[in-house]
C-alpha atoms as a PDB file:
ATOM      1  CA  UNK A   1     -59.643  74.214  11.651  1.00  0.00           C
ATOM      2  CA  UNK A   2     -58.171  74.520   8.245  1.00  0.00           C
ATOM      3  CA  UNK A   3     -55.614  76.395   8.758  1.00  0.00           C
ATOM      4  CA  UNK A   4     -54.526  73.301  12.145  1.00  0.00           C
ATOM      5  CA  UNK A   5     -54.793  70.902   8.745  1.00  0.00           C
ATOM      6  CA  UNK A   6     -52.627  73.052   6.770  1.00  0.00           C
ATOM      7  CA  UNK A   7     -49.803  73.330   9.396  1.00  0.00           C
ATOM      8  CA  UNK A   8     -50.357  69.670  10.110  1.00  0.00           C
ATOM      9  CA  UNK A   9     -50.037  68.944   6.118  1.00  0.00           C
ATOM     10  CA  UNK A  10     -46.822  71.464   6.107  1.00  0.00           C
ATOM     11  CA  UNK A  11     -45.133  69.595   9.092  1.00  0.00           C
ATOM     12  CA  UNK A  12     -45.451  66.012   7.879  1.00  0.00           C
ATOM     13  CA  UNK A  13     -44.221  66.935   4.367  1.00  0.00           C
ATOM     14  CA  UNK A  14     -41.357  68.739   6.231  1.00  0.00           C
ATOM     15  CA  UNK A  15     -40.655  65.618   8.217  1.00  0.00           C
ATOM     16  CA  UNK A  16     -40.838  63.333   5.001  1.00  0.00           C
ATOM     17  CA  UNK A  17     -38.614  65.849   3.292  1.00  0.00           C
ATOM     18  CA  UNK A  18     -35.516  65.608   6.381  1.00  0.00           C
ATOM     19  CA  UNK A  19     -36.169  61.962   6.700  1.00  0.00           C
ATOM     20  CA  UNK A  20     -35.960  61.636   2.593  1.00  0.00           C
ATOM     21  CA  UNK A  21     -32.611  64.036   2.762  1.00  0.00           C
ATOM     22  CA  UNK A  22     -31.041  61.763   5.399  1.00  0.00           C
ATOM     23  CA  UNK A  23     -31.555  58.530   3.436  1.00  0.00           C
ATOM     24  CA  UNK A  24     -30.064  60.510   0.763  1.00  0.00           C
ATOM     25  CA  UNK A  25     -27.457  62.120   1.913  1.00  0.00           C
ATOM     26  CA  UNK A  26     -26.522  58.603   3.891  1.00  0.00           C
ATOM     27  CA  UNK A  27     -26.119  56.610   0.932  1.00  0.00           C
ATOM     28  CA  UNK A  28     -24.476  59.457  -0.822  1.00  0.00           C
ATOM     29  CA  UNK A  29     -21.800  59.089   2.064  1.00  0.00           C
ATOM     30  CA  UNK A  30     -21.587  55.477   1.578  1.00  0.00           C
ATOM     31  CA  UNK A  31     -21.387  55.530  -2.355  1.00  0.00           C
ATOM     32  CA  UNK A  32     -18.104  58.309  -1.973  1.00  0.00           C
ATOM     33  CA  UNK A  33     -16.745  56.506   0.868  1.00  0.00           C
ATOM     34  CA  UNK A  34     -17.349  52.664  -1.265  1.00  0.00           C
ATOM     35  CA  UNK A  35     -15.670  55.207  -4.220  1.00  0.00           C
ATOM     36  CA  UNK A  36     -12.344  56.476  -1.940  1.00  0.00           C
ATOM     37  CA  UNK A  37     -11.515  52.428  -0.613  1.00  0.00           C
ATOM     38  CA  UNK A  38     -12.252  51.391  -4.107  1.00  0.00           C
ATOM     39  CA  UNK A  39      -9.704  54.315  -5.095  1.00  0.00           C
ATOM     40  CA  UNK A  40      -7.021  53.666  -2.142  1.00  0.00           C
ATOM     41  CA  UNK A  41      -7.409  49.927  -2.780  1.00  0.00           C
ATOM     42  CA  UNK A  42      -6.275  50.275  -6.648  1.00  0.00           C
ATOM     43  CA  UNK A  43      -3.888  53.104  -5.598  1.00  0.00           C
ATOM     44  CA  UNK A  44      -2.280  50.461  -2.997  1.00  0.00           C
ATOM     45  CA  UNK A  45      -2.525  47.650  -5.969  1.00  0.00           C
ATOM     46  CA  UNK A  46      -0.935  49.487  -7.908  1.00  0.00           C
ATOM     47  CA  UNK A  47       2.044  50.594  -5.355  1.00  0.00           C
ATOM     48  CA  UNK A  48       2.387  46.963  -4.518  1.00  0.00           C
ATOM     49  CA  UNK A  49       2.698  46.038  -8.086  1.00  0.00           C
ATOM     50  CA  UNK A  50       5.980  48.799  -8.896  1.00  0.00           C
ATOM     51  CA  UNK A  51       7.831  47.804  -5.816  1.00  0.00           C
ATOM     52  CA  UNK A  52       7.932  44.102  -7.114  1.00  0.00           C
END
């Protein structure tokens, strides 16, 4: 019977732990990819601004 709790313990803090790494890792993606458009936009801005 303990050792049912244990596993049941060490599966629900593995399932926490994935669902915690993909809220991570999905607003990690959406920080770098917020980052790059911020980055192309200026890069673009500042194209736009030597060809006048």
């Amino acid at each position: 019977m303990r050792f049912l709790l244990k596993q049941g313990i060490l599966l629900h803090v593995s399932q926490v732990d994935s669902h915690y790494l993909t809220f991570v890792n999905f607003w990690r993606g959406l920080i770098i990819r917020l980052l790059a458009s911020l980055r192309n936009y200026n890069f673009g801005t500042y194209i736009m601004i030597l060809m006048t």
